[in-house]
C-alpha atoms as a PDB file:
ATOM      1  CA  UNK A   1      38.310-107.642 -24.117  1.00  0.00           C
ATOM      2  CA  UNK A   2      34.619-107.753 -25.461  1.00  0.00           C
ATOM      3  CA  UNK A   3      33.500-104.434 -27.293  1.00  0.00           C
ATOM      4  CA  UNK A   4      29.863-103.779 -28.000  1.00  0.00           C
ATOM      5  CA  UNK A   5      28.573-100.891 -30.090  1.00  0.00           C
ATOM      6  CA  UNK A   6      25.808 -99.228 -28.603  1.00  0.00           C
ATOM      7  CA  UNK A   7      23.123 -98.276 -31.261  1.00  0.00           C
ATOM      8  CA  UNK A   8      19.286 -96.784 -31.234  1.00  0.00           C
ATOM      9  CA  UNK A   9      18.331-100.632 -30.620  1.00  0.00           C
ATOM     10  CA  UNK A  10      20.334-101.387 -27.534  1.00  0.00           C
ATOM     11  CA  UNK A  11      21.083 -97.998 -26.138  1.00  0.00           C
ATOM     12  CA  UNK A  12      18.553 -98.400 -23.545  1.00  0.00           C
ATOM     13  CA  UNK A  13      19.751-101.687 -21.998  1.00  0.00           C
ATOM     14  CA  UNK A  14      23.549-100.548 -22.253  1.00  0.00           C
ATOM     15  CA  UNK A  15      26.002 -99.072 -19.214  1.00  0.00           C
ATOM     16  CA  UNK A  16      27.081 -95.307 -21.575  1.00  0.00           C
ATOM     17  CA  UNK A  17      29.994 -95.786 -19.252  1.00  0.00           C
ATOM     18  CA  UNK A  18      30.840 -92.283 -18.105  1.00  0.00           C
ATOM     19  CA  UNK A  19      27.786 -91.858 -15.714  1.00  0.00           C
ATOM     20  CA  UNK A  20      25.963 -93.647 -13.246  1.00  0.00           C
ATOM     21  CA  UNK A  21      24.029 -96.582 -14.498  1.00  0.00           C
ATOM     22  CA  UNK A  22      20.507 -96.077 -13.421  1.00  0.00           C
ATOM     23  CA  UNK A  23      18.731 -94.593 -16.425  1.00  0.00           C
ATOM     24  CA  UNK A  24      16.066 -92.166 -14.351  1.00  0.00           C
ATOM     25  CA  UNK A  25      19.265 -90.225 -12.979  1.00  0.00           C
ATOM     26  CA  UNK A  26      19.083 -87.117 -14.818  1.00  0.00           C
ATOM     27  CA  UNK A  27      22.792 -87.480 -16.284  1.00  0.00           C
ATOM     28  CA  UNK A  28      21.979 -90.548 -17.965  1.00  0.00           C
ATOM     29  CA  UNK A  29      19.075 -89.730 -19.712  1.00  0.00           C
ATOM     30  CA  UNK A  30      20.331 -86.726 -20.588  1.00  0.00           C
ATOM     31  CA  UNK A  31      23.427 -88.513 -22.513  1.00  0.00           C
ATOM     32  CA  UNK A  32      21.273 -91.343 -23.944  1.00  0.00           C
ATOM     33  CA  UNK A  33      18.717 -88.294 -25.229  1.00  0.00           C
ATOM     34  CA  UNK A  34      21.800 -87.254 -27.085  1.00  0.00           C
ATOM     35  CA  UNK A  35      23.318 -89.880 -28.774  1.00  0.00           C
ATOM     36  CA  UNK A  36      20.033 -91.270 -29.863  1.00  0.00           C
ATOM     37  CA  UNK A  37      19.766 -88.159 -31.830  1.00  0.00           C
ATOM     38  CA  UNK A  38      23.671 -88.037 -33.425  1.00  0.00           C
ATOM     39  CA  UNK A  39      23.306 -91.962 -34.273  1.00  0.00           C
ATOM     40  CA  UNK A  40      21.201 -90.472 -37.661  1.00  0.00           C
ATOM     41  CA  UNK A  41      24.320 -88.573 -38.431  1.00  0.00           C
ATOM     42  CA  UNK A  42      27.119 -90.921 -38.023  1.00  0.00           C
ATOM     43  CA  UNK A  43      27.727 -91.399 -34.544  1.00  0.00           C
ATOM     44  CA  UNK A  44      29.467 -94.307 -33.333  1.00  0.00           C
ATOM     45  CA  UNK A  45      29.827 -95.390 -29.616  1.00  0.00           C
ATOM     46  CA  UNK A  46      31.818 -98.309 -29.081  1.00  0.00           C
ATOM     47  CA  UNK A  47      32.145 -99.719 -25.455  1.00  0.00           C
ATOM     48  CA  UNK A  48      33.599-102.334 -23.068  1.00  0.00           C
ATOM     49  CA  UNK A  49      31.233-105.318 -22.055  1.00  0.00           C
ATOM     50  CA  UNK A  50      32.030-104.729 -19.078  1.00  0.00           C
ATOM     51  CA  UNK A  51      31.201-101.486 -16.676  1.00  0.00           C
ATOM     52  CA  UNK A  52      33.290 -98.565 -16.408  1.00  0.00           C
ATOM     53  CA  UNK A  53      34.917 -96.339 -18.390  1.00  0.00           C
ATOM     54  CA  UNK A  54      36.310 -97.952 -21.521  1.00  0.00           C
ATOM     55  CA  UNK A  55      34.853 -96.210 -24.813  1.00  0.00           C
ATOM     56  CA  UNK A  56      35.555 -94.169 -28.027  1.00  0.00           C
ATOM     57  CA  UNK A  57      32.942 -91.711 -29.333  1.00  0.00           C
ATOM     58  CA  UNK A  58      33.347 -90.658 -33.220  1.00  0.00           C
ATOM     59  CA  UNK A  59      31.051 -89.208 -35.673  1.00  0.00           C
ATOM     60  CA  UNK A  60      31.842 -87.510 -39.454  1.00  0.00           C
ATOM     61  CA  UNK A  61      33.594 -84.203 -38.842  1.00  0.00           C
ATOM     62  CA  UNK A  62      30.944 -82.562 -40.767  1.00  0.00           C
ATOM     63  CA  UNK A  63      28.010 -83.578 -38.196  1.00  0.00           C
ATOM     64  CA  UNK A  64      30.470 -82.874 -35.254  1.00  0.00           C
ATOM     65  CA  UNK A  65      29.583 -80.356 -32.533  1.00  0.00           C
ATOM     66  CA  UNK A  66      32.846 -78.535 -32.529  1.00  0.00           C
ATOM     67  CA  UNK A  67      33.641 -75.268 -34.504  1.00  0.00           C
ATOM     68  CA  UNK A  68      36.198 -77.103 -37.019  1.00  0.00           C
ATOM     69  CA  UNK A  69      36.644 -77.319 -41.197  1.00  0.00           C
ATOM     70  CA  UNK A  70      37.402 -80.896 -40.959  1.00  0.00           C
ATOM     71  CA  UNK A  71      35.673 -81.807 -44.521  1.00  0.00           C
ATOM     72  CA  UNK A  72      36.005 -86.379 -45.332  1.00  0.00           C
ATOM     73  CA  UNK A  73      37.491 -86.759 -41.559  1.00  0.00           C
ATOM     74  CA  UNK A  74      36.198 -88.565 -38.835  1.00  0.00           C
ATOM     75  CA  UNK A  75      36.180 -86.535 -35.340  1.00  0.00           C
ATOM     76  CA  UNK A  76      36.850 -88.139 -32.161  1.00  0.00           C
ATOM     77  CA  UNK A  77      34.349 -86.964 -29.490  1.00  0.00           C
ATOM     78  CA  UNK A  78      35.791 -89.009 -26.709  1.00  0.00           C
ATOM     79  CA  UNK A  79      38.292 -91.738 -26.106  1.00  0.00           C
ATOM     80  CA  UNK A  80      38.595 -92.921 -22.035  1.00  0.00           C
ATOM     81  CA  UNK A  81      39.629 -95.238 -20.633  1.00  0.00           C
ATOM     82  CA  UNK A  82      40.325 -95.030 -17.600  1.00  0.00           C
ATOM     83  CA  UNK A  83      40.715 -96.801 -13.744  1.00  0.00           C
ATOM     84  CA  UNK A  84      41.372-100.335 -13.783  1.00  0.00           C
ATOM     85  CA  UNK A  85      40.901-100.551 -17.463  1.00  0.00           C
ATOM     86  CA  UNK A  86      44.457 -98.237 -18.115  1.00  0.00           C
ATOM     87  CA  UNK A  87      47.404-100.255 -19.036  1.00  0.00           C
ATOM     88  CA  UNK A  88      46.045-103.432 -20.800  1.00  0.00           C
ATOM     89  CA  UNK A  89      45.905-101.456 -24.474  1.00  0.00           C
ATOM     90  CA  UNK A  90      42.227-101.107 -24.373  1.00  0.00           C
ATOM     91  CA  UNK A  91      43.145 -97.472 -25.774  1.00  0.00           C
ATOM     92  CA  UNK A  92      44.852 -98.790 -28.803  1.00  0.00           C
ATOM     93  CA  UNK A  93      42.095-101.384 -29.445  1.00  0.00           C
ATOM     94  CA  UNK A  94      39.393 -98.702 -29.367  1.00  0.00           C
ATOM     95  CA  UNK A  95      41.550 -96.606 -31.973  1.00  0.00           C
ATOM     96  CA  UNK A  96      42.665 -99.222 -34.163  1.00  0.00           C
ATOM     97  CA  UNK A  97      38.768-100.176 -35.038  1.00  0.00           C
ATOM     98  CA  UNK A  98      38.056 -96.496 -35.655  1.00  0.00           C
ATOM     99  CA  UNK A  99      40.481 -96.633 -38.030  1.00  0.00           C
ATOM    100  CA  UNK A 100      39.237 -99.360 -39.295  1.00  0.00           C
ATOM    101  CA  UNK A 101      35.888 -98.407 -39.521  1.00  0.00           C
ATOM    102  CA  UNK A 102      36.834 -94.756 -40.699  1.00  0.00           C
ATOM    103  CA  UNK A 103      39.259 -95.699 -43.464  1.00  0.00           C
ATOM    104  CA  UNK A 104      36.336 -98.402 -44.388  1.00  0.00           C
ATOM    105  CA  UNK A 105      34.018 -95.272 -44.654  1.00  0.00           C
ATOM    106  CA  UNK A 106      36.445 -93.459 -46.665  1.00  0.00           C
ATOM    107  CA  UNK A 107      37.818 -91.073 -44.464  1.00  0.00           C
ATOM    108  CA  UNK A 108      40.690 -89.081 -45.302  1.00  0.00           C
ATOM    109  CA  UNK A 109      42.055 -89.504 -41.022  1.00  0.00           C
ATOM    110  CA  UNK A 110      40.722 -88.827 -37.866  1.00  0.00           C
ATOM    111  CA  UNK A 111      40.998 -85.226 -35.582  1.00  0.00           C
ATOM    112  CA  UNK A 112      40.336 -84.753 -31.980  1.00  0.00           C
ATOM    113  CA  UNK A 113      40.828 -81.748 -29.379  1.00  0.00           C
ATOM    114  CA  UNK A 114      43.693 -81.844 -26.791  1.00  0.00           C
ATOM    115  CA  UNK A 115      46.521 -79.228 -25.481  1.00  0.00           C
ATOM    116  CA  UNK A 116      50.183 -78.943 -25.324  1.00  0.00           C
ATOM    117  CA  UNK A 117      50.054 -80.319 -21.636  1.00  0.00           C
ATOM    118  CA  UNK A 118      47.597 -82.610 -20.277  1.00  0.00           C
ATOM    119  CA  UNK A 119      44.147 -81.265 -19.521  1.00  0.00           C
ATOM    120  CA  UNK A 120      40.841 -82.733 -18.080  1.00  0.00           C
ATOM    121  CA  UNK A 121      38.553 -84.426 -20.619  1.00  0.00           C
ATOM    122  CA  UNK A 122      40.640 -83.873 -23.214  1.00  0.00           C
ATOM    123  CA  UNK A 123      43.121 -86.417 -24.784  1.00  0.00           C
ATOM    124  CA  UNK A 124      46.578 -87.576 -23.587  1.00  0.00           C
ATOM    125  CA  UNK A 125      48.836 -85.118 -26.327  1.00  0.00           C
ATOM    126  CA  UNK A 126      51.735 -87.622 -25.470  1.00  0.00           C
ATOM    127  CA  UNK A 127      49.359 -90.535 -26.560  1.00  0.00           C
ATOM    128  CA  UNK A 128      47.958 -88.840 -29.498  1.00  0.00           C
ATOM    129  CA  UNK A 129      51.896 -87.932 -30.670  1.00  0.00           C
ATOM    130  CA  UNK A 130      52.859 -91.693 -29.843  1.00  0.00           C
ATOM    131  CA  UNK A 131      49.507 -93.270 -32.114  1.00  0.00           C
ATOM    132  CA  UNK A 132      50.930 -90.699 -34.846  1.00  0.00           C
ATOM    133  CA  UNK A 133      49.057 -87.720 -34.965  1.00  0.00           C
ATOM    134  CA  UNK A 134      49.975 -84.300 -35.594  1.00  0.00           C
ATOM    135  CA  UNK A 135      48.691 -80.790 -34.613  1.00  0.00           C
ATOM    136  CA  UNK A 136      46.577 -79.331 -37.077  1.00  0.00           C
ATOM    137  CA  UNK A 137      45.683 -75.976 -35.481  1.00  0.00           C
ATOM    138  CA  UNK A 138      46.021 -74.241 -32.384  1.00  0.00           C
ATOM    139  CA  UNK A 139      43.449 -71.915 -30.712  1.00  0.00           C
ATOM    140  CA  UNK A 140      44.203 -68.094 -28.377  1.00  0.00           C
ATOM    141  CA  UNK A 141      43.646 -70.614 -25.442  1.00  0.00           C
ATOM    142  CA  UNK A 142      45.912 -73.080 -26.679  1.00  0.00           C
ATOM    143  CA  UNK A 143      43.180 -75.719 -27.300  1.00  0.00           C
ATOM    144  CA  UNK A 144      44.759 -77.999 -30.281  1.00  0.00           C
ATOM    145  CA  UNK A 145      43.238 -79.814 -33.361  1.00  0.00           C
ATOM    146  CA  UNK A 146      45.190 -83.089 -33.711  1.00  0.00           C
ATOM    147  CA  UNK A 147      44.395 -84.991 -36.637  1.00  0.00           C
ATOM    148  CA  UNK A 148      45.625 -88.436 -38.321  1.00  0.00           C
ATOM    149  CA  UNK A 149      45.524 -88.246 -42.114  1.00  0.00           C
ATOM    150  CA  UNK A 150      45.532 -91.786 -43.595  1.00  0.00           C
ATOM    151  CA  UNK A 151      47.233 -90.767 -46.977  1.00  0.00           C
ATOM    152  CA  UNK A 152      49.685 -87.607 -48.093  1.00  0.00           C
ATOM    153  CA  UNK A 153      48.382 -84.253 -49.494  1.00  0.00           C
ATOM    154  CA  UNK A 154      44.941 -84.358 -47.617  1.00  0.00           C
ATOM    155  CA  UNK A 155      43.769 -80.862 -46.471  1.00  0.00           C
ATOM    156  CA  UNK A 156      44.864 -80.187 -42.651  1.00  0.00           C
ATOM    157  CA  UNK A 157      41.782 -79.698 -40.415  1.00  0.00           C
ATOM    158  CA  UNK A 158      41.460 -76.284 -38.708  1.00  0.00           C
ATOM    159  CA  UNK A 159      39.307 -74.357 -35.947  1.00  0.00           C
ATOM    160  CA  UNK A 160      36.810 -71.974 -37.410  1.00  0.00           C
ATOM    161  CA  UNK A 161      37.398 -68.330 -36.572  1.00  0.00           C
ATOM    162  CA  UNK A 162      35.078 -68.205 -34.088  1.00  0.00           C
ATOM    163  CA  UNK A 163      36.949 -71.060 -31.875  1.00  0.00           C
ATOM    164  CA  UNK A 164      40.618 -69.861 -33.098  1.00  0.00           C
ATOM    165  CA  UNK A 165      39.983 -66.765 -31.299  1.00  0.00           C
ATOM    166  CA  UNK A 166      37.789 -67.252 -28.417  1.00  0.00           C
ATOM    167  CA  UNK A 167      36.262 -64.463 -26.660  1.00  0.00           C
ATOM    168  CA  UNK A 168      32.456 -63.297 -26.137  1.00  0.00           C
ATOM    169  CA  UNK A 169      31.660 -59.445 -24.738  1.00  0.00           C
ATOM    170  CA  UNK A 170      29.547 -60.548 -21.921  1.00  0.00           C
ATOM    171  CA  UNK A 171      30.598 -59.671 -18.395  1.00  0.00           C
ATOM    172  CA  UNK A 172      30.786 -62.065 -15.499  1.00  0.00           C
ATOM    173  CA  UNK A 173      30.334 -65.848 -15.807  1.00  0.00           C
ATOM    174  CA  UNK A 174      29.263 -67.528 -18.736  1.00  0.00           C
ATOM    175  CA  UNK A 175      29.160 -71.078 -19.272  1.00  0.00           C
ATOM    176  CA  UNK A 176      28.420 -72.770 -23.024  1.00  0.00           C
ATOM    177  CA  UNK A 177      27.524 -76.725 -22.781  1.00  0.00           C
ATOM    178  CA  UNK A 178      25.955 -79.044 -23.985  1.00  0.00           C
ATOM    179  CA  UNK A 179      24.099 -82.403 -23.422  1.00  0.00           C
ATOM    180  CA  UNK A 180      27.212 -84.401 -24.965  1.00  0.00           C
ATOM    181  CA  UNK A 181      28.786 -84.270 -21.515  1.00  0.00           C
ATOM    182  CA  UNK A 182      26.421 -86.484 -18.994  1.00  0.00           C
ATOM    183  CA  UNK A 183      27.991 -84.305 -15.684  1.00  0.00           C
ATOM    184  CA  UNK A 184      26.264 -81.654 -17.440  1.00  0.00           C
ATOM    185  CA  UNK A 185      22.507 -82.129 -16.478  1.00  0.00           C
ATOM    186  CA  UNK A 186      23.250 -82.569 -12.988  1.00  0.00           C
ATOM    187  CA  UNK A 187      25.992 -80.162 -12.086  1.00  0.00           C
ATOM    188  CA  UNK A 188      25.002 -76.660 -14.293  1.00  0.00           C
ATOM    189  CA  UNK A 189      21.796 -76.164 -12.210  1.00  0.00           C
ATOM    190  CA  UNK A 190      24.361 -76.629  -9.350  1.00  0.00           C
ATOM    191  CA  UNK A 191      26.538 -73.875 -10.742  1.00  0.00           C
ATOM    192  CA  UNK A 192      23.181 -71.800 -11.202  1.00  0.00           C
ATOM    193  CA  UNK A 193      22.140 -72.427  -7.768  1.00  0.00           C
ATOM    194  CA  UNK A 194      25.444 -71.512  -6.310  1.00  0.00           C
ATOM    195  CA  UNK A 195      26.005 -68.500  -8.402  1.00  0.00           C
ATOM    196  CA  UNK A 196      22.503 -66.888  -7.266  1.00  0.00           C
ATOM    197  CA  UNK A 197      22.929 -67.888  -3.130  1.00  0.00           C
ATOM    198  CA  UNK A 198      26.480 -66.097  -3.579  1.00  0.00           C
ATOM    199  CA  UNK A 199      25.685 -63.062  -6.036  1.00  0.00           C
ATOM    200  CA  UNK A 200      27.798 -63.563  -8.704  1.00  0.00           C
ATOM    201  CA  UNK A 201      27.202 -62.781 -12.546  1.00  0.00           C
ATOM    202  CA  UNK A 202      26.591 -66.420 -13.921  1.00  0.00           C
ATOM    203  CA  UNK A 203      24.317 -67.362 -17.138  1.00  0.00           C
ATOM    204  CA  UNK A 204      24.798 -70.969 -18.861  1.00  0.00           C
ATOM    205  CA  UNK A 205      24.225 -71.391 -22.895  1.00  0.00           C
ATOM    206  CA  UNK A 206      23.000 -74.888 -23.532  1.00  0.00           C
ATOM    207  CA  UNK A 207      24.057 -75.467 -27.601  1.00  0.00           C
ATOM    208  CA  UNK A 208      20.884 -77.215 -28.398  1.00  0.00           C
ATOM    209  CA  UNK A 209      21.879 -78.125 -32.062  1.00  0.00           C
ATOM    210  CA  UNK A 210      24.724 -78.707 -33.762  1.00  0.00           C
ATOM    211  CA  UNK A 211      25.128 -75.692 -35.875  1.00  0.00           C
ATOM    212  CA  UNK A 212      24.730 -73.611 -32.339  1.00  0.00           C
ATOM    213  CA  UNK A 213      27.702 -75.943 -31.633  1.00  0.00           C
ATOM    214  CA  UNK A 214      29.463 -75.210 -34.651  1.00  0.00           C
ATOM    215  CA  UNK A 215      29.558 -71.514 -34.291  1.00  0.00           C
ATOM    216  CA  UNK A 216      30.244 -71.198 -30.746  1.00  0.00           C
ATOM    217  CA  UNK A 217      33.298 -68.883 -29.804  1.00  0.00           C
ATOM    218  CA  UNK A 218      34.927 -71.582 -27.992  1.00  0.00           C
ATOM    219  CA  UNK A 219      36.648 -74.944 -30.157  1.00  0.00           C
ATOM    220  CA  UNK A 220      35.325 -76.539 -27.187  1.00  0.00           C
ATOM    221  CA  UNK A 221      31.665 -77.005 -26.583  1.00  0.00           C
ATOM    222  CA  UNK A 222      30.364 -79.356 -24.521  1.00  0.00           C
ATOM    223  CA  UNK A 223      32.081 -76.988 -21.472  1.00  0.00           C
ATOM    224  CA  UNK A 224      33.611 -73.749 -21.391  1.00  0.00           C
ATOM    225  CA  UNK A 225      33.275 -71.008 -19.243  1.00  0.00           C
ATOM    226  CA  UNK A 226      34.190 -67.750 -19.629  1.00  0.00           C
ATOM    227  CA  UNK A 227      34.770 -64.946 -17.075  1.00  0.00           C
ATOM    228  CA  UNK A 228      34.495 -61.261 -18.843  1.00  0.00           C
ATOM    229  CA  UNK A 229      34.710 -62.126 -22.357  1.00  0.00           C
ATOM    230  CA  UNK A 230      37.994 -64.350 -21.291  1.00  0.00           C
ATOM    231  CA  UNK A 231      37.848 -68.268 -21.449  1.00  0.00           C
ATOM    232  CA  UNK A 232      38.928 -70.096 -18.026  1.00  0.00           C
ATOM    233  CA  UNK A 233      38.561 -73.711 -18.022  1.00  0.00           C
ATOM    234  CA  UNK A 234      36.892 -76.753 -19.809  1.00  0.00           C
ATOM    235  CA  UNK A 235      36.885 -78.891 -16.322  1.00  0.00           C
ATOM    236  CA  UNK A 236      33.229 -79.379 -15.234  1.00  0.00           C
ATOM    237  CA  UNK A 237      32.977 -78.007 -11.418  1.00  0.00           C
ATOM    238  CA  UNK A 238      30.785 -78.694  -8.536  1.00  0.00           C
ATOM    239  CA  UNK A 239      29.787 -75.514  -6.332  1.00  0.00           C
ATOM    240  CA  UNK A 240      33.006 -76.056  -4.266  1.00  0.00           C
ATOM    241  CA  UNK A 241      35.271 -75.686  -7.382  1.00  0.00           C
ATOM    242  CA  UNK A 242      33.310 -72.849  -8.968  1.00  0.00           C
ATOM    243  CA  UNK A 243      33.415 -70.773  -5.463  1.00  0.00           C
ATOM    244  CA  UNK A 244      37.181 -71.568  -5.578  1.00  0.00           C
ATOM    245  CA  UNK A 245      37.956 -70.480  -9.097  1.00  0.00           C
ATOM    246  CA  UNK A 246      36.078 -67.423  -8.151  1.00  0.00           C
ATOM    247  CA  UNK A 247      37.285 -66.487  -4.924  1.00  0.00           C
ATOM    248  CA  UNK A 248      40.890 -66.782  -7.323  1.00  0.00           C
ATOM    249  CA  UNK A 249      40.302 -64.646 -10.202  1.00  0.00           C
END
């Protein structure tokens, strides 16, 4: 497999992979817009040559846009791969060259969110346990901090306080994002739209910067609603889902 790493000089002429290709659609742009602004701090996005969804997303844990004290590591934003790219170790070549790359940095390991079981858009926990790593920290809502140190004695990475306990005091539906997620741009106005037709309590937070990120109550940011003061789900939703989890609470 061919890997290209998409930079400021090439990210418009490059598939991002987890959206539709044209780059008017609104969830495109909205993604590029985004990672042309992390590449200053770190950001790397490395790719398949080929379309689909085969990619890792890292940047320093410092610059990250996740409420952790992960001080010298490098945090995974995203590793898919996915459809007819699963089972030809794709996974293990994307994580092998961040290693690479982040022990070449001089990283002390990597960290990346996931659960105890399996949930969407987060990492595999059984992969992450296979490739080595370790919890780290654990979250109310049993979001976990797995991290990979690359030498004894290094510090353990954490949640701050504000994502180790996550709860907000507003009533009804609130949903924090961001533009790191490309579903985003196209499918919160949805949830806006659907929430007004039907009368129900809905507001969106868009974390604009990263220390908005940083602080949120909720270890993860790029989607998490909340329904009074109580976190429900990281799983982006179309109106039929979000009518469904609400008809259900």
């Amino acid at each position: 497999m061919e890997y290209i790493r998409v930079t400021k000089e090439n990210i418009d002429d490059e598939h991002i992979c987890c959206a539709i290709s044209n780059n008017k659609d609104v969830q495109v742009s909205s993604k590029k817009a985004w990672l042309k602004e992390r590449f200053a701090d770190g950001l790397v996005f490395l790719k398949s040559a080929e379309r689909g969804k085969c990619f890792i997303e890292y940047i320093p844990a410092e610059n990250a846009w996740v409420p952790i004290i992960a001080e010298g590591y490098m945090y995974i934003d995203c590793l898919w791969v996915s459809g007819s790219f699963k089972g030809h170790g794709y996974s293990n070549d994307l994580l092998a060259e961040c290693i690479r790359d982040s022990k070449e940095k001089g990283k002390k390991g990597l960290c990346i969110l996931s659960a105890a079981k399996k949930k969407p858009f987060l990492a595999d926990p059984k992969y992450l346990k296979h490739k080595g790593f370790a919890v780290g920290d654990e979250s109310d809502n049993g979001i976990q901090l797995w991290y990979l140190p690359f030498e004894d004695g290094v510090t353990v990475p954490a949640f701050k306080d504000c994502a180790k306990h996550p709860h907000i005091a507003d009533s009804g539906y609130v949903l924090y994002y961001t533009n790191q997620c490309p579903f985003n741009a196209k499918y919160v106005p949805v949830l806006e739209e659907t929430a007004k037709a039907n009368g129900i309590a809905f507001r969106a937070i868009k974390l604009d910067s990263k220390d908005a990120a940083r602080n949120a109550p909720t270890p993860i940011t790029n989607y998490a609603l909340f329904c009074d003061g109580k976190y429900v789900t990281n799983e982006q939703m179309n109106d039929k889902k979000f009518l469904k989890l609400v008809k259900g609470q």
